[in-house]
PDB file of N, CA and C in Angstrom:
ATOM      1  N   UNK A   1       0.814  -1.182   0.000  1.00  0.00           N
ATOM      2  CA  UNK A   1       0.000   0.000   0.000  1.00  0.00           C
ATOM      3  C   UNK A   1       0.869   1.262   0.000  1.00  0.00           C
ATOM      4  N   UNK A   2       2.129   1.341   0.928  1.00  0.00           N
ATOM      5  CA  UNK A   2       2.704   2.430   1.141  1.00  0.00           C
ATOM      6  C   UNK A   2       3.703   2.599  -0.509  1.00  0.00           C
ATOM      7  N   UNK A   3       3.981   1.697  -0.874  1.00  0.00           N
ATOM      8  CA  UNK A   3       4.574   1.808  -2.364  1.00  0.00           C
ATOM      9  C   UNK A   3       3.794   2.190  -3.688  1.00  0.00           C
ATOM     10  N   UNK A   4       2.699   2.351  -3.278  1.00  0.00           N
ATOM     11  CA  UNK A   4       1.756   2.944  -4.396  1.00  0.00           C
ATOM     12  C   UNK A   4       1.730   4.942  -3.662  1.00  0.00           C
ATOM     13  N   UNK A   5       2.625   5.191  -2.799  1.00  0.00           N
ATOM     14  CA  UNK A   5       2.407   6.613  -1.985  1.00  0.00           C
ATOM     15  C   UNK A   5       3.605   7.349  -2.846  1.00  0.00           C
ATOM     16  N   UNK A   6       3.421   8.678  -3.431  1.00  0.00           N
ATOM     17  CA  UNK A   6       4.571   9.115  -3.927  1.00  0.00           C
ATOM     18  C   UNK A   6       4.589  10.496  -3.017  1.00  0.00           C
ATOM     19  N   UNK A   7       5.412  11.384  -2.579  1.00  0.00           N
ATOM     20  CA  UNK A   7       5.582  12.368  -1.780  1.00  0.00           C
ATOM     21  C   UNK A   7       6.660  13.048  -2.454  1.00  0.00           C
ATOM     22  N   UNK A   8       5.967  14.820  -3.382  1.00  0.00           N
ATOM     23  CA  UNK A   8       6.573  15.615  -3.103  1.00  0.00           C
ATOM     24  C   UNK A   8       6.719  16.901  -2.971  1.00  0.00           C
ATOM     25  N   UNK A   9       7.792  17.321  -2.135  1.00  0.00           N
ATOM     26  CA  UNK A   9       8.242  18.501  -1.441  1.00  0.00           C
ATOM     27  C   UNK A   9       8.473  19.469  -2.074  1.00  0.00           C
ATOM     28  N   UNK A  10       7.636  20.408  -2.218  1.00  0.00           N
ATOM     29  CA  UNK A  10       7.518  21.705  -3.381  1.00  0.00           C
ATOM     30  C   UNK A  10       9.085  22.676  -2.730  1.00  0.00           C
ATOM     31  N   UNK A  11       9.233  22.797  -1.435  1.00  0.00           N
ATOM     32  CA  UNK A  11       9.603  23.789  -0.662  1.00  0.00           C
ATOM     33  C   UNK A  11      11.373  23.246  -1.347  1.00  0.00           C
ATOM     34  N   UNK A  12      11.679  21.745  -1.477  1.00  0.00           N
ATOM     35  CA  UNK A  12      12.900  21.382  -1.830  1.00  0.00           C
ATOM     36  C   UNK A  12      13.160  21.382  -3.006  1.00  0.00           C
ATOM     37  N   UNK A  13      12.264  21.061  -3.521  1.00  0.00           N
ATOM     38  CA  UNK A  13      12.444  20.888  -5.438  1.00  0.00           C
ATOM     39  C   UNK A  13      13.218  20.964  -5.533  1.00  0.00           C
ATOM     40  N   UNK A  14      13.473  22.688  -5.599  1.00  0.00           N
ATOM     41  CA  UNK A  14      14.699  23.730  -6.764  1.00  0.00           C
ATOM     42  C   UNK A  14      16.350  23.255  -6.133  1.00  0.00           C
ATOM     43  N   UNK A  15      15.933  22.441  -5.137  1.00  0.00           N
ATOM     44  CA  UNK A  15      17.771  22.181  -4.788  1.00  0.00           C
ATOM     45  C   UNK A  15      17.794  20.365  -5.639  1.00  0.00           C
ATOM     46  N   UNK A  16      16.824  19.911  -6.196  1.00  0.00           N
ATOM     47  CA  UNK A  16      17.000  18.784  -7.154  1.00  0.00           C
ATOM     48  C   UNK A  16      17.366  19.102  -8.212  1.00  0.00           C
ATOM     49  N   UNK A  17      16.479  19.925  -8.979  1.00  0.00           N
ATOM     50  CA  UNK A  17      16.691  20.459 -10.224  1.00  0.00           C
ATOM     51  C   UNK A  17      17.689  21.789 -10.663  1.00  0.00           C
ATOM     52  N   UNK A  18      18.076  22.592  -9.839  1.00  0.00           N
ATOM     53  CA  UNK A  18      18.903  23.669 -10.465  1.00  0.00           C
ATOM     54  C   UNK A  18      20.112  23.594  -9.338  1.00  0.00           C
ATOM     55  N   UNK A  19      20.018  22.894  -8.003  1.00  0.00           N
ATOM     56  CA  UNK A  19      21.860  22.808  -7.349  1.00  0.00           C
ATOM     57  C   UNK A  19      22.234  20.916  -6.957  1.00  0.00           C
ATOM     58  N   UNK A  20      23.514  21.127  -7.348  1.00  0.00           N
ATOM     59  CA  UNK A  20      23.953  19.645  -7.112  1.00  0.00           C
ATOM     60  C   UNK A  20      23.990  19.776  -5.214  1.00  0.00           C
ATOM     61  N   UNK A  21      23.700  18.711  -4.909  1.00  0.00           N
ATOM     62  CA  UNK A  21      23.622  18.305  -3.464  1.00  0.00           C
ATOM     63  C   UNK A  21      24.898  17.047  -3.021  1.00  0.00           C
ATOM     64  N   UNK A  22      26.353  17.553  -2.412  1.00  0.00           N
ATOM     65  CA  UNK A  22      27.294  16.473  -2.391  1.00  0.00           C
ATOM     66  C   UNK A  22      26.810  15.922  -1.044  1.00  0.00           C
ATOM     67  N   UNK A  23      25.796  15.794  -0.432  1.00  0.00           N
ATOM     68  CA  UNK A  23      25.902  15.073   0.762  1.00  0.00           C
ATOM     69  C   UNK A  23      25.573  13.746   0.438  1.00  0.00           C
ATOM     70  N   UNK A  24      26.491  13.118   1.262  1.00  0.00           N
ATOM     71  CA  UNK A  24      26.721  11.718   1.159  1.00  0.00           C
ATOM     72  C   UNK A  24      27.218  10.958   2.171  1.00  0.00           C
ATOM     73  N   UNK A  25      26.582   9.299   2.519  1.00  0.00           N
ATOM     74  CA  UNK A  25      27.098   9.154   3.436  1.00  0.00           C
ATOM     75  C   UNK A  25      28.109   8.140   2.839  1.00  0.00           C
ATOM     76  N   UNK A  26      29.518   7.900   3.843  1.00  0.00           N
ATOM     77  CA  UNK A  26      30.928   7.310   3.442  1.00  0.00           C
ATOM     78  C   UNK A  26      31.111   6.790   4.769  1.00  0.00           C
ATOM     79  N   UNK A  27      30.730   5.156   4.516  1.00  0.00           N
ATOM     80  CA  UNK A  27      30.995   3.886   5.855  1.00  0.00           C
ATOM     81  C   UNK A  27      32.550   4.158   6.231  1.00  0.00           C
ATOM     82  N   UNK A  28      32.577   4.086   7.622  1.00  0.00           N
ATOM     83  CA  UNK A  28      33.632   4.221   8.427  1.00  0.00           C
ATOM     84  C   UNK A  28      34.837   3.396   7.758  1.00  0.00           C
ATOM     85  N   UNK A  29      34.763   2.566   7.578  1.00  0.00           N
ATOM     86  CA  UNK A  29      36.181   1.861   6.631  1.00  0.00           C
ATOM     87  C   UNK A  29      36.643   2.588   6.012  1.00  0.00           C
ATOM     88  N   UNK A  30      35.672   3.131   4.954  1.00  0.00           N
ATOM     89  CA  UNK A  30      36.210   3.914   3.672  1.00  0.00           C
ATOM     90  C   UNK A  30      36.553   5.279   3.755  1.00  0.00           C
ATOM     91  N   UNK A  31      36.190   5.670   5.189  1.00  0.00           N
ATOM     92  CA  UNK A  31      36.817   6.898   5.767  1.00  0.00           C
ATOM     93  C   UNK A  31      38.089   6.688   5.915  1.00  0.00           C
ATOM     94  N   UNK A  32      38.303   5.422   6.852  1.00  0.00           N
ATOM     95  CA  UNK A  32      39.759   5.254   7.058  1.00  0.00           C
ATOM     96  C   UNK A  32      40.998   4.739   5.876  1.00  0.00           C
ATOM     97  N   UNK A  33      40.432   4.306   4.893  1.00  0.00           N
ATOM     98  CA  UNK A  33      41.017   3.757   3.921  1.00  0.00           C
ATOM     99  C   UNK A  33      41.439   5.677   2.916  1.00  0.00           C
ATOM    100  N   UNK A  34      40.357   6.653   2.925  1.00  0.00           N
ATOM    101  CA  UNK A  34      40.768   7.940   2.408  1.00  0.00           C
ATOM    102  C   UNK A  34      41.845   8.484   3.618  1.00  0.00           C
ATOM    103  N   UNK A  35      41.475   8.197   4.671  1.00  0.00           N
ATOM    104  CA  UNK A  35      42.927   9.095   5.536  1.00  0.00           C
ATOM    105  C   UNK A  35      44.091   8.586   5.339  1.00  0.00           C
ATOM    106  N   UNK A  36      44.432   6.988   5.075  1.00  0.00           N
ATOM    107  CA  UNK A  36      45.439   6.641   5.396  1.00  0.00           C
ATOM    108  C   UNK A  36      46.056   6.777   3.259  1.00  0.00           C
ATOM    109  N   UNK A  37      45.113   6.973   2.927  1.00  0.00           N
ATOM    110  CA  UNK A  37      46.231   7.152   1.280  1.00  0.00           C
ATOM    111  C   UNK A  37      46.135   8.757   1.487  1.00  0.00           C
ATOM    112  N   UNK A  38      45.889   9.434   2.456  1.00  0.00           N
ATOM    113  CA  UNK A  38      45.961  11.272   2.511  1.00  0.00           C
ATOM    114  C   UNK A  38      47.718  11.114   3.316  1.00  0.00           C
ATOM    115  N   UNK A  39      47.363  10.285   4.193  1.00  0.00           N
ATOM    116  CA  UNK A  39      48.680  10.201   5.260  1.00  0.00           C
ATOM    117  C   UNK A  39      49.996   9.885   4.112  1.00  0.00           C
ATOM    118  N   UNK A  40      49.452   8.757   3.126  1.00  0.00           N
ATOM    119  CA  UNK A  40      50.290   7.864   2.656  1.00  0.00           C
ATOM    120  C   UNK A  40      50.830   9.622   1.264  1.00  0.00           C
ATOM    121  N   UNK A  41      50.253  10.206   1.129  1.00  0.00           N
ATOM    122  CA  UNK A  41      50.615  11.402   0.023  1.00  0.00           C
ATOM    123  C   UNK A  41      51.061  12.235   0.592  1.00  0.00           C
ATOM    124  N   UNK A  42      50.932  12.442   2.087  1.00  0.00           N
ATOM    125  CA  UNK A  42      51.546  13.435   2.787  1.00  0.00           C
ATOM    126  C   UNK A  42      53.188  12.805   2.855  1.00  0.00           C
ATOM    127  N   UNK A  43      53.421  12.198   3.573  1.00  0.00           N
ATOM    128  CA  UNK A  43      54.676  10.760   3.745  1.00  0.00           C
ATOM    129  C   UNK A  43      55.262  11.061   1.921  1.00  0.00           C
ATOM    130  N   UNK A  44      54.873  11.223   0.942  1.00  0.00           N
ATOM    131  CA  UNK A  44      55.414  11.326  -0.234  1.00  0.00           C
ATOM    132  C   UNK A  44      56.115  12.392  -0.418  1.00  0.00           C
ATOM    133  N   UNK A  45      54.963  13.361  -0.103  1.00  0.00           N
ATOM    134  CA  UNK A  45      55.570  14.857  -0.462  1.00  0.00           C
ATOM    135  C   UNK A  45      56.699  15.104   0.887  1.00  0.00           C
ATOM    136  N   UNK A  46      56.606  14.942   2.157  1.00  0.00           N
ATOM    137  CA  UNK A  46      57.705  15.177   2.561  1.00  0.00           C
ATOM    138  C   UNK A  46      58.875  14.611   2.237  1.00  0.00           C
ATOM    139  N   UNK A  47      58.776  13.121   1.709  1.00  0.00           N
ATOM    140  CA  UNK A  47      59.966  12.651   1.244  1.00  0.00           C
ATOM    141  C   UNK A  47      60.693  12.949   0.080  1.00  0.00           C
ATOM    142  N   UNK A  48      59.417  13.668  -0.853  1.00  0.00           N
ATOM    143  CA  UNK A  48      60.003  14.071  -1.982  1.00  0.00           C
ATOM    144  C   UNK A  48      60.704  15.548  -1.523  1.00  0.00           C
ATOM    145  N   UNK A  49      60.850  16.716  -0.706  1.00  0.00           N
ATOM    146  CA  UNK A  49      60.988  17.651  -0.351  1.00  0.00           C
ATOM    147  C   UNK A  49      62.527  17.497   0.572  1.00  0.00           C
ATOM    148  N   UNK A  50      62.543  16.095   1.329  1.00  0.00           N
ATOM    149  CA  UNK A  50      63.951  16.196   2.016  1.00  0.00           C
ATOM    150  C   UNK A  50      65.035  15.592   0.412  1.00  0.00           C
ATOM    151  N   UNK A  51      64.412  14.588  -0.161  1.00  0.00           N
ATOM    152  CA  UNK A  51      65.402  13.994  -0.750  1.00  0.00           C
ATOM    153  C   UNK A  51      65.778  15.118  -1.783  1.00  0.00           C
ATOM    154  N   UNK A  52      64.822  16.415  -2.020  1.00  0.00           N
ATOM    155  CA  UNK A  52      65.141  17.668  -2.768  1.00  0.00           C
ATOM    156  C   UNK A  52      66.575  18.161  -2.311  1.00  0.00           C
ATOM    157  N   UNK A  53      66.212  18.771  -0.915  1.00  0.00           N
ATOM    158  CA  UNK A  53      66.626  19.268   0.033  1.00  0.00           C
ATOM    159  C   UNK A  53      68.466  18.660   0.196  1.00  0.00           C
ATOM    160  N   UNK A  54      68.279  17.607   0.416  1.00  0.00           N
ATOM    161  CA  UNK A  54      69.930  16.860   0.432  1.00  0.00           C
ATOM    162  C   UNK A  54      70.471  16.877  -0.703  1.00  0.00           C
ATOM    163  N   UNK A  55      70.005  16.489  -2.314  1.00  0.00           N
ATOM    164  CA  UNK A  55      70.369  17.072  -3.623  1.00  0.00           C
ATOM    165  C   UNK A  55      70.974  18.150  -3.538  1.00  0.00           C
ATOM    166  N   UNK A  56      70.505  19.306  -3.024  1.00  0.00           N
ATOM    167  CA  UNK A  56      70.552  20.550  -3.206  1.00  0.00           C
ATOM    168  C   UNK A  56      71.988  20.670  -2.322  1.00  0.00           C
ATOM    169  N   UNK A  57      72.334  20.184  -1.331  1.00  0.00           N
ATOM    170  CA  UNK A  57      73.148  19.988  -0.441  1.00  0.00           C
ATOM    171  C   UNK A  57      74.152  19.258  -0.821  1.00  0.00           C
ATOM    172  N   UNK A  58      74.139  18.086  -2.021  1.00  0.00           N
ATOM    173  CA  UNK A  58      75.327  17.493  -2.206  1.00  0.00           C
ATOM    174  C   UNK A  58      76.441  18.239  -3.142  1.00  0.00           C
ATOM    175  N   UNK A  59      77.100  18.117  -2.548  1.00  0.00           N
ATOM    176  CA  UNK A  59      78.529  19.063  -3.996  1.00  0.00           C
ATOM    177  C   UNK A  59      78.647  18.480  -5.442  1.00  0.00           C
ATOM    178  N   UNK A  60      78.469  19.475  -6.007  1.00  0.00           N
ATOM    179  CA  UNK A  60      78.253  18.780  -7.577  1.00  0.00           C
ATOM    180  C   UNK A  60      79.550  17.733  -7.672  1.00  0.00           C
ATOM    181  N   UNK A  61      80.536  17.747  -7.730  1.00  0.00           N
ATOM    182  CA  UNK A  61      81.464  17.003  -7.615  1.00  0.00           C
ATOM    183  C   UNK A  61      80.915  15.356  -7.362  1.00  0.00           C
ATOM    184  N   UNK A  62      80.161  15.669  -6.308  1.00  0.00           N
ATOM    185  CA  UNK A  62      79.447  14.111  -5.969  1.00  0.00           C
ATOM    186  C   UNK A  62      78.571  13.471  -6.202  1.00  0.00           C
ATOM    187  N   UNK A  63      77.810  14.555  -7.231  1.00  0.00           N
ATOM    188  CA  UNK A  63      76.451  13.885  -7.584  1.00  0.00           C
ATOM    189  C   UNK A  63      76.170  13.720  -8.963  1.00  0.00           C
ATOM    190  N   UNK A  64      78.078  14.259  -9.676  1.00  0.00           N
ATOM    191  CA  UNK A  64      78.194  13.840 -11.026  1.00  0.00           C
ATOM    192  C   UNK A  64      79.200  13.771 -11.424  1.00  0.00           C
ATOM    193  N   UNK A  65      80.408  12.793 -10.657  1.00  0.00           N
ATOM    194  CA  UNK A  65      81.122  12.533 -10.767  1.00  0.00           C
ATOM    195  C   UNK A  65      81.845  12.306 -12.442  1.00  0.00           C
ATOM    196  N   UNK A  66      83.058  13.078 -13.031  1.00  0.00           N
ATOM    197  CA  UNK A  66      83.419  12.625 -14.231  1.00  0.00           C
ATOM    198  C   UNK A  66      84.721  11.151 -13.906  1.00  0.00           C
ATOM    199  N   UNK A  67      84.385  10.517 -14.883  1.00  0.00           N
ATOM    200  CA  UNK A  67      85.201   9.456 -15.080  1.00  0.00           C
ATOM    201  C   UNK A  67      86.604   9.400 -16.245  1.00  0.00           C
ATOM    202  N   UNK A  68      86.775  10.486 -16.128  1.00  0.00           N
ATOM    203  CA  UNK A  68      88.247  11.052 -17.147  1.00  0.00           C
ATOM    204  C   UNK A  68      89.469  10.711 -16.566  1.00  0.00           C
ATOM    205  N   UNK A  69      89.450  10.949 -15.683  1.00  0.00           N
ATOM    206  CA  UNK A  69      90.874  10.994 -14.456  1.00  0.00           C
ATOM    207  C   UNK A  69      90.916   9.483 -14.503  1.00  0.00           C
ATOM    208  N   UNK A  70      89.730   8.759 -13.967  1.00  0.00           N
ATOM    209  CA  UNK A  70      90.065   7.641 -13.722  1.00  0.00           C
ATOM    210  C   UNK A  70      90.429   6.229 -14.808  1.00  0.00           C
ATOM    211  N   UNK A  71      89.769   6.722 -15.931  1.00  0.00           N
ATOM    212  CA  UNK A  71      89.962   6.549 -17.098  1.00  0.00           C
ATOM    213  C   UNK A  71      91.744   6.586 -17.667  1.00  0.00           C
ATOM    214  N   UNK A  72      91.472   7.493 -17.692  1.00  0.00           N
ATOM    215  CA  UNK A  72      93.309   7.564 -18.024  1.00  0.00           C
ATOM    216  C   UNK A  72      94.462   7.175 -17.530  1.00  0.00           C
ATOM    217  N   UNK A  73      94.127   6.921 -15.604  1.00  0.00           N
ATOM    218  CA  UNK A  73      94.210   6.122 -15.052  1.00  0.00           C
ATOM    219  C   UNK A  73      94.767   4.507 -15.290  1.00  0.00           C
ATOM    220  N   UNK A  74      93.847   4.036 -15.741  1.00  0.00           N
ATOM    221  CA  UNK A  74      93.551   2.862 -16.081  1.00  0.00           C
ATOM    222  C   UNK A  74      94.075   2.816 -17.033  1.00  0.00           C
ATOM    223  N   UNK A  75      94.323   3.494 -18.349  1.00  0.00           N
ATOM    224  CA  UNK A  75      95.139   3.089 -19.687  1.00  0.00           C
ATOM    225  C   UNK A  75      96.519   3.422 -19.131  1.00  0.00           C
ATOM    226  N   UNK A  76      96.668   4.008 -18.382  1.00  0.00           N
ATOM    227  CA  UNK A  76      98.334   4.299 -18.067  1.00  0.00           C
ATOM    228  C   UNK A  76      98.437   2.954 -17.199  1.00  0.00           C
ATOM    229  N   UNK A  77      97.842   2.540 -16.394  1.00  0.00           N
ATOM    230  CA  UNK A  77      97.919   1.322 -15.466  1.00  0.00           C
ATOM    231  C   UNK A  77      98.046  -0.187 -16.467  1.00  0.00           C
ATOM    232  N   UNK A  78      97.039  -0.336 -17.852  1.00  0.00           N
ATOM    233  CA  UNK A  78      97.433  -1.009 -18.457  1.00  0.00           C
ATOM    234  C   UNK A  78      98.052  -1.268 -19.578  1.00  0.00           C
ATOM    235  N   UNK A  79      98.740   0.224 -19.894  1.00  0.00           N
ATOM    236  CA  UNK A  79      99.699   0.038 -20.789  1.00  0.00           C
ATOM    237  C   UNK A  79     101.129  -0.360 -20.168  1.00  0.00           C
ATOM    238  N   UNK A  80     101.744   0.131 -18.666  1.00  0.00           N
ATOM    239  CA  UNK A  80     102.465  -0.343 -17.782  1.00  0.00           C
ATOM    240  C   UNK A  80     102.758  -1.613 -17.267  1.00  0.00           C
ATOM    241  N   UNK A  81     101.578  -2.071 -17.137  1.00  0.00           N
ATOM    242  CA  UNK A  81     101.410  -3.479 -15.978  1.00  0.00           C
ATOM    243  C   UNK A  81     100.697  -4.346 -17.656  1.00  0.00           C
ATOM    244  N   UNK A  82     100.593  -4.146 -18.476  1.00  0.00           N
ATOM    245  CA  UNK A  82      99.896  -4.876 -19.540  1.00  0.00           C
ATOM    246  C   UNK A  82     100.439  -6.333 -19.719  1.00  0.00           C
ATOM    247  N   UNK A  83     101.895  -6.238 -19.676  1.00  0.00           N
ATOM    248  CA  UNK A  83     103.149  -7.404 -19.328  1.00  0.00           C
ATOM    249  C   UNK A  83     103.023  -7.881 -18.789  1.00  0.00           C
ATOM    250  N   UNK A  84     102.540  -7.725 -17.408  1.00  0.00           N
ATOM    251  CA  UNK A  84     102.774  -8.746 -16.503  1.00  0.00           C
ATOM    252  C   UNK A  84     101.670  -9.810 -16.558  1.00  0.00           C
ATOM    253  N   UNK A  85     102.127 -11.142 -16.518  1.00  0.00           N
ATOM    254  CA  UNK A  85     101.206 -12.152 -16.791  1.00  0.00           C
ATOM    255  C   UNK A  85     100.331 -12.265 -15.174  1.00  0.00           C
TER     256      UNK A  85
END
């Protein structure tokens, strides 16, 4: 009987038809499952910000090392020692 009852609210209408309505309800799990990937992006960006941070801090020397010296190095080492069995 009550499913043949339709009810409606003149006074609400205009917030169906002309404004979106975000209320919604979101089960407690899925609350906690959005905080902990908020936590888990926070934990990113600070890590992305120190490992900036120490970059910025390392001496170029060390964080792009050329291999010339050591190179030449090595051909003088085995044009020298090339002999020895």
């Amino acid at each position: 009987m009550l499913s043949a009852v339709s009810v409606f609210d003149s006074r609400t209408a205009n917030v169906y038809v002309e404004n979106s309505n975000d209320l919604a309800y979101t089960p407690l799990p899925l609350r906690i499952l959005a905080g902990v990937a908020q936590a888990c992006q926070d934990v990113k960006a600070k890590l992305a910000a120190e490992i900036k941070s120490l970059q910025e801090q390392t001496p170029a020397v060390l964080s792009t090392p050329t291999a010339t010296a050591s190179s030449e190095r090595n051909t003088e080492n085995r044009a020298a020692y090339g002999s020895i069995p």
